[in-house]
Structures are given as structure tokens and as C-alpha cells.
N, C-alpha and C. Protein backbone atom coordinates (compact mmCIF):
# COMPACT_ATOMS: atom_id res chain seq x y z
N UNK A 1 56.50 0.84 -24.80
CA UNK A 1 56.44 2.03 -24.00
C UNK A 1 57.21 1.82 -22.71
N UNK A 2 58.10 2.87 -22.47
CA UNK A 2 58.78 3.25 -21.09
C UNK A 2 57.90 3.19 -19.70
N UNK A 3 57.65 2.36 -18.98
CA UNK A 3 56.92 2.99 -17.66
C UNK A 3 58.10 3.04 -16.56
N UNK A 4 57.98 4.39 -16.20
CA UNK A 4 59.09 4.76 -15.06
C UNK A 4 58.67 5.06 -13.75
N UNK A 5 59.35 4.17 -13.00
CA UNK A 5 59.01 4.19 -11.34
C UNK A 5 60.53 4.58 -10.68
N UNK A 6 60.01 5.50 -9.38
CA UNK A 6 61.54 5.74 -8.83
C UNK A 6 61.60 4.91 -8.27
N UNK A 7 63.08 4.83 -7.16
CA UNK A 7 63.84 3.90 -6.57
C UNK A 7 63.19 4.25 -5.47
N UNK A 8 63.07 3.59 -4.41
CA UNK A 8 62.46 3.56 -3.06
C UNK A 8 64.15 3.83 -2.61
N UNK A 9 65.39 3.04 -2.77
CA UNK A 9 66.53 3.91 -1.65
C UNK A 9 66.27 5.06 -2.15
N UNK A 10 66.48 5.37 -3.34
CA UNK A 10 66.90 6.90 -3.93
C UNK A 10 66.39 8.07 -3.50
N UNK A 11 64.75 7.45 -2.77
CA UNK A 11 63.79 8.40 -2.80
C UNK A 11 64.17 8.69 -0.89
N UNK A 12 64.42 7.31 -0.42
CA UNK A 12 64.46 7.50 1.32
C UNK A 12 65.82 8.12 1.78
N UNK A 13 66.64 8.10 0.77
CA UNK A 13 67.85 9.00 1.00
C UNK A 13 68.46 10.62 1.59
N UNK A 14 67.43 11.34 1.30
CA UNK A 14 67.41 12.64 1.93
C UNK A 14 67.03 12.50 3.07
N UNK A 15 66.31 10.92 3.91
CA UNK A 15 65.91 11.52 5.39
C UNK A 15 67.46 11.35 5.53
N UNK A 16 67.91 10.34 5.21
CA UNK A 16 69.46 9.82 5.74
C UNK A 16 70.62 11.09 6.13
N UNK A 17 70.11 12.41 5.20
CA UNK A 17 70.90 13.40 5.47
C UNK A 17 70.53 14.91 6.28
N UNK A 18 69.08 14.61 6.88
CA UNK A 18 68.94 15.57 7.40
C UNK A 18 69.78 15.00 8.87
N UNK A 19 69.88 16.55 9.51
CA UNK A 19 70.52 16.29 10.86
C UNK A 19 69.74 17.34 12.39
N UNK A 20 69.09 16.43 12.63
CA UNK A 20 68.27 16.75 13.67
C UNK A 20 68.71 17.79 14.74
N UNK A 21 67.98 18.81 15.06
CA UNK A 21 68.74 20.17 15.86
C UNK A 21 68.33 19.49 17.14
N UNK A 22 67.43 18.41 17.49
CA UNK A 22 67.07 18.77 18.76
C UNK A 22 66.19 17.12 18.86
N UNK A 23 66.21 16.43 20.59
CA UNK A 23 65.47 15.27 20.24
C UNK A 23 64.04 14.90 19.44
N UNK A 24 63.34 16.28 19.63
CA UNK A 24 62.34 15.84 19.06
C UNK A 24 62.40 15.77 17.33
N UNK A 25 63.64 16.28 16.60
CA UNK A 25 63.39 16.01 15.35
C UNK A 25 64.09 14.81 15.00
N UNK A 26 64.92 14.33 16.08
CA UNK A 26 65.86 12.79 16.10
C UNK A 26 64.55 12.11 16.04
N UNK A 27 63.53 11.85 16.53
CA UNK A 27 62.32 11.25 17.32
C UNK A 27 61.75 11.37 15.89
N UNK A 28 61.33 12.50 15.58
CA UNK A 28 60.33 12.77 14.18
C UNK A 28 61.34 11.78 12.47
N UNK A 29 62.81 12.35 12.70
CA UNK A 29 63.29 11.60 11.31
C UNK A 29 63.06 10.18 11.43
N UNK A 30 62.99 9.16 12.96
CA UNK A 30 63.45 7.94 12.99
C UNK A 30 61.84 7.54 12.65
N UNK A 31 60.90 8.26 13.21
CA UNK A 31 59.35 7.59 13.10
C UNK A 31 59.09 7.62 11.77
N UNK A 32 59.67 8.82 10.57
CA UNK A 32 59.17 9.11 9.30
C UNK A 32 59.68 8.00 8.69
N UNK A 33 61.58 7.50 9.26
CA UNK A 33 62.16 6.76 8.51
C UNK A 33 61.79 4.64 8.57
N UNK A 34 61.20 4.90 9.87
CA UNK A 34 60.24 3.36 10.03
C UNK A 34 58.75 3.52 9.19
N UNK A 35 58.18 4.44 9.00
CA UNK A 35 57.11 4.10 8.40
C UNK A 35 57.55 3.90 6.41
N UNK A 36 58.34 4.91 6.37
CA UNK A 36 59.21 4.44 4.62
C UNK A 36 59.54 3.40 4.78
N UNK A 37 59.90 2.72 5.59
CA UNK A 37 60.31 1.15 5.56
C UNK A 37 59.35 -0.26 5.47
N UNK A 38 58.08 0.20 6.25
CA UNK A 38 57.21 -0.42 6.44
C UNK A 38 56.41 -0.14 5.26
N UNK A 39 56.29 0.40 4.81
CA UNK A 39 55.79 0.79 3.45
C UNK A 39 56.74 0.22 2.20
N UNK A 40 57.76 0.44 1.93
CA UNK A 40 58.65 -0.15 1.03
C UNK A 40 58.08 -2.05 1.25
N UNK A 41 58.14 -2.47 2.94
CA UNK A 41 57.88 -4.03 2.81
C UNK A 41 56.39 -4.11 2.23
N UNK A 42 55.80 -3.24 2.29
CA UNK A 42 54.12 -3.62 1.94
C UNK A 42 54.70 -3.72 0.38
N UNK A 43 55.25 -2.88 0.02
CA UNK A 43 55.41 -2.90 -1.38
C UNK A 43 55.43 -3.95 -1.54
N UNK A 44 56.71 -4.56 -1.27
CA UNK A 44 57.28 -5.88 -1.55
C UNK A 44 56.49 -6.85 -1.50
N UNK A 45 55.78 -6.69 -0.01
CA UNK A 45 54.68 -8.24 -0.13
C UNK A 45 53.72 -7.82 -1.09
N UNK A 46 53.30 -6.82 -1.80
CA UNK A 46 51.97 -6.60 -2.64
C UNK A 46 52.96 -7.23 -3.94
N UNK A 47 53.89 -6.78 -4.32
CA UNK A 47 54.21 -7.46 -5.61
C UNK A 47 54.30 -9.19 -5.65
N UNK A 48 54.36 -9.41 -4.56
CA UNK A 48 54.30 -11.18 -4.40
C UNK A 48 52.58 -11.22 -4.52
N UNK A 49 51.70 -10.82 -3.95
CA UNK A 49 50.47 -11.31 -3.66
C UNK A 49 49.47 -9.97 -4.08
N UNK A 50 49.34 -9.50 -5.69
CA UNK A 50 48.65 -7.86 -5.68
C UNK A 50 47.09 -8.52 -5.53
N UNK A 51 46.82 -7.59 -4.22
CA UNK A 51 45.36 -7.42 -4.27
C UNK A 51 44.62 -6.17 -4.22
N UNK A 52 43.52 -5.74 -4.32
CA UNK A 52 43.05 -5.06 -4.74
C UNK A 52 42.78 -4.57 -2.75
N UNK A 53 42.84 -5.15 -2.23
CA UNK A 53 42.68 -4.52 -0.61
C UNK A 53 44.02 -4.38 -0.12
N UNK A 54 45.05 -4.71 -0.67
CA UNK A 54 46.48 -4.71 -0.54
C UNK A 54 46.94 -3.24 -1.37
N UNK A 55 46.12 -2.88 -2.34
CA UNK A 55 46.65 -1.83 -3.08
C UNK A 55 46.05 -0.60 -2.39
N UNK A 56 44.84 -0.51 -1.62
CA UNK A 56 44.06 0.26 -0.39
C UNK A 56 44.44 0.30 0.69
N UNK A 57 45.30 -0.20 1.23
CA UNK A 57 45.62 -0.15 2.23
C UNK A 57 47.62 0.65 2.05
N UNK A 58 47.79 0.17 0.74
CA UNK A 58 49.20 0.97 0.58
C UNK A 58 49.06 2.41 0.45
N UNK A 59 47.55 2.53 -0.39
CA UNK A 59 47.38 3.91 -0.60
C UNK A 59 47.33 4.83 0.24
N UNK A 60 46.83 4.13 0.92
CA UNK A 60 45.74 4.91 2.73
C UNK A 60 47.24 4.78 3.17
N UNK A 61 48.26 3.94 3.49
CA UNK A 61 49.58 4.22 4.29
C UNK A 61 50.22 5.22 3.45
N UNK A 62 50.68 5.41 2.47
CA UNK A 62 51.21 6.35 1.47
C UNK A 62 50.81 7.88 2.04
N UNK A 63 49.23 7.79 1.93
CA UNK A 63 48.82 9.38 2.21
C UNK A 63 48.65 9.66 3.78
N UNK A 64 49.02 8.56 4.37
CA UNK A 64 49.22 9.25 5.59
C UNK A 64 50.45 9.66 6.13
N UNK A 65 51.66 8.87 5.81
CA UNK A 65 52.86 9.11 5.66
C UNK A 65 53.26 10.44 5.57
N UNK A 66 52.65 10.70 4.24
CA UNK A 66 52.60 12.27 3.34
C UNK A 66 51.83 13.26 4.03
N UNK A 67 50.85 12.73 4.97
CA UNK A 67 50.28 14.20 5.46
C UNK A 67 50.53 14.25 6.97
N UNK A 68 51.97 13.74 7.36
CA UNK A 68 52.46 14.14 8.34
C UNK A 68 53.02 15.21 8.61
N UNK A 69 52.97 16.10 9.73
CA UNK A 69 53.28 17.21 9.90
C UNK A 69 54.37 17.32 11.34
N UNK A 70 55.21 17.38 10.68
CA UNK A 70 56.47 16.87 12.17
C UNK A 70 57.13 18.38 12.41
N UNK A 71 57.70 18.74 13.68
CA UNK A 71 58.50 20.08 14.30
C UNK A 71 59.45 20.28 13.39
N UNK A 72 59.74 19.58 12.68
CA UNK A 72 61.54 19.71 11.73
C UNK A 72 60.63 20.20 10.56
N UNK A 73 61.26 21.30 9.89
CA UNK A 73 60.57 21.70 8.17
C UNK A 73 61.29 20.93 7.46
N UNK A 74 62.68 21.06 7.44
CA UNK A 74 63.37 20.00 6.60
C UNK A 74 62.95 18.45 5.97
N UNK A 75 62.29 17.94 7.13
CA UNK A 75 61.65 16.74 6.86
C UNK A 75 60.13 16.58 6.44
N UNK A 76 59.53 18.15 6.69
CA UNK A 76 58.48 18.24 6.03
C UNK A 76 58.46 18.37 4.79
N UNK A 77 59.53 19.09 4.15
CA UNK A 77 59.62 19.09 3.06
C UNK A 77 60.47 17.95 2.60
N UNK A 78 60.87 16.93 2.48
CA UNK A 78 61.31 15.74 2.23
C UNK A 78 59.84 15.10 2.12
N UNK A 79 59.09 15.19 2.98
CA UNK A 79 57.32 14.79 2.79
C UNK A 79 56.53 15.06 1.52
N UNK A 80 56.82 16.29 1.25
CA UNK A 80 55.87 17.11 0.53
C UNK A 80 56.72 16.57 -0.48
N UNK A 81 58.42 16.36 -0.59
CA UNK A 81 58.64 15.36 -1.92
C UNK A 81 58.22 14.17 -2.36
N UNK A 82 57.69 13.42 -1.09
CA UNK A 82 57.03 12.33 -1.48
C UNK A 82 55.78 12.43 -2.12
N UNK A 83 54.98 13.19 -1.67
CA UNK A 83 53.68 12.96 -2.22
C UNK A 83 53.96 13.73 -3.97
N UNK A 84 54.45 14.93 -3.60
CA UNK A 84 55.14 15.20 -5.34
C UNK A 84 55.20 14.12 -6.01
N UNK A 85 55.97 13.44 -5.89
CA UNK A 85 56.13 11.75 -6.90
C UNK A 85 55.36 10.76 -6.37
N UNK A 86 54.93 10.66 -5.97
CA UNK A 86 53.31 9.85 -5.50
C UNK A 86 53.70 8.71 -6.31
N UNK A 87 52.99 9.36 -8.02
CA UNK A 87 52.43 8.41 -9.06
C UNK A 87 53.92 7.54 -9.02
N UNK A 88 55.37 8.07 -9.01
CA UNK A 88 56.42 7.36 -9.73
C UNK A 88 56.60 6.62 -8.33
N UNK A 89 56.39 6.51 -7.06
CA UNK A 89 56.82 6.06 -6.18
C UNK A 89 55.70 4.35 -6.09
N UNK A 90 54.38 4.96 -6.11
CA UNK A 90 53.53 3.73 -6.26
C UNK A 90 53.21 3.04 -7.48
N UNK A 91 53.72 3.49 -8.63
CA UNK A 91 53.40 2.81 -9.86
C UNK A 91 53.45 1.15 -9.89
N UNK A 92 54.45 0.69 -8.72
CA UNK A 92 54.22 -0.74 -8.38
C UNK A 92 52.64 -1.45 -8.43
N UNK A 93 52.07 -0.75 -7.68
CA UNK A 93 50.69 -1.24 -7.54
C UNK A 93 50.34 -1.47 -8.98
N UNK A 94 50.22 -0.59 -9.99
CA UNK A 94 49.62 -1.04 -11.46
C UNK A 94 50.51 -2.00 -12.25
N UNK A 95 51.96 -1.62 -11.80
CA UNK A 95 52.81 -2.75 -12.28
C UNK A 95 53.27 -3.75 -11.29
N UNK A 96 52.73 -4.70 -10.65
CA UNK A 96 53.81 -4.95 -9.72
C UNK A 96 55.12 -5.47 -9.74
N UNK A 97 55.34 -6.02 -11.44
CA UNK A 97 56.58 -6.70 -11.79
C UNK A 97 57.83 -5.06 -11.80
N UNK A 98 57.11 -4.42 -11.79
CA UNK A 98 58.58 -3.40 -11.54
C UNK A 98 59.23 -3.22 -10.03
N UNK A 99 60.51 -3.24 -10.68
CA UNK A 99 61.15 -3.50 -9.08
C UNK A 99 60.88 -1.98 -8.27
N UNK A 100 61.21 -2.17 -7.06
CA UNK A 100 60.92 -0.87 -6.01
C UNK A 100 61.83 -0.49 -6.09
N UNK A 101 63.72 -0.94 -6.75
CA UNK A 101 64.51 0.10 -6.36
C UNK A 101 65.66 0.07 -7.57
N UNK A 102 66.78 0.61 -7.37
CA UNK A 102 67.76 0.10 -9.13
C UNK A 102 68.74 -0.11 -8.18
N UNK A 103 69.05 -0.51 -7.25
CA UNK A 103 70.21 -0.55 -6.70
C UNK A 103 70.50 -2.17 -6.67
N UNK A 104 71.26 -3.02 -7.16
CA UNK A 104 72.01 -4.20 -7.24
C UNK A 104 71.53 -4.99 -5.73
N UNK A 105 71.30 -5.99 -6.13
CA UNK A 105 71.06 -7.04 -4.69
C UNK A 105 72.52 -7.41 -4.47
């Protein structure tokens, strides 16, 4: 059986193209785009070390991520894509041998 997880770049790629009207949505893309990052490394260290308080604590960062509500809609809705693919974005946790992204080291 196929188990399919998306790419973590593939998925952080649309903040890369919104373009902020004003500082506070410069301010809102860069905070959304450090916490996808910090989250992608949790990934990473959970697939080295999966624990079961490691997989709770990604979750709890995941849905908070997702129920951010920032001045820019554009990036809200880049949000509301994340939690849309939720399952394909965290499927790491049940697998952790699947990689987080398809892009070539």
C-alpha cells in the first residue's frame, strides 16, 4: 500500500509568494514563515527520536499554527490550506521513516 505525505517545501511555498501590502503583513508572513520552520525541525527531530509526547506537542504546534488569524487574508488562507492537509502534512508522526519533503539533498 501507497502511504502519501506532502512535501513540507511544496507546502511552505505559497508563503514565499505572497507580497505584503503593508508592515504589518511583512511582520505576519515572516512570524507564520518561522513557526513552518520550527515545526518542519520538530518534524525532523521526532523522526530521529518518535515519542509519544513529541507527537503532542507537534500536534498542539500544528493546530496552533493553523488557528492563526493574521491582518493579511491571503495568508489566512494559505493557513486554512494547511490545516486542509493536516493528515498529509503530519503523516510523519505515524510514519516517521517518511521523509518531510521530495526535494533532493
Amino acid at each position: 500500500m501507497f502511504i502519501h505525505a506532502l512535501c513540507w517545501v511544496h507546502a511552505e511555498r505559497p508563503l514565499q509568494h505572497l507580497w505584503p501590502l503593508n508592515e504589518a503583513d511583512r511582520v505576519a508572513i515572516a512570524d507564520v514563515q518561522d513557526q513552518v520552520w520550527a515545526l518542519y525541525r520538530n518534524l525532523t527531530a521526532y523522526r530521529q527520536v518518535p515519542t509519544l509526547e513529541a507527537k503532542a506537542a507537534i500536534n498542539a504546534q500544528f493546530d496552533t499554527l493553523c488557528a492563526t488569524v493574521t491582518p493579511c487574508e491571503p495568508l489566512n488562507q494559505v493557513l486554512r490550506s494547511f490545516q486542509r492537509n493536516r493528515d498529509e502534512l503530519l503523516r510523519v508522526l505515524d510514519y516517521p521513516d517518511l521523509p518531510l519533503h521530495n526535494k533532493p539533498q
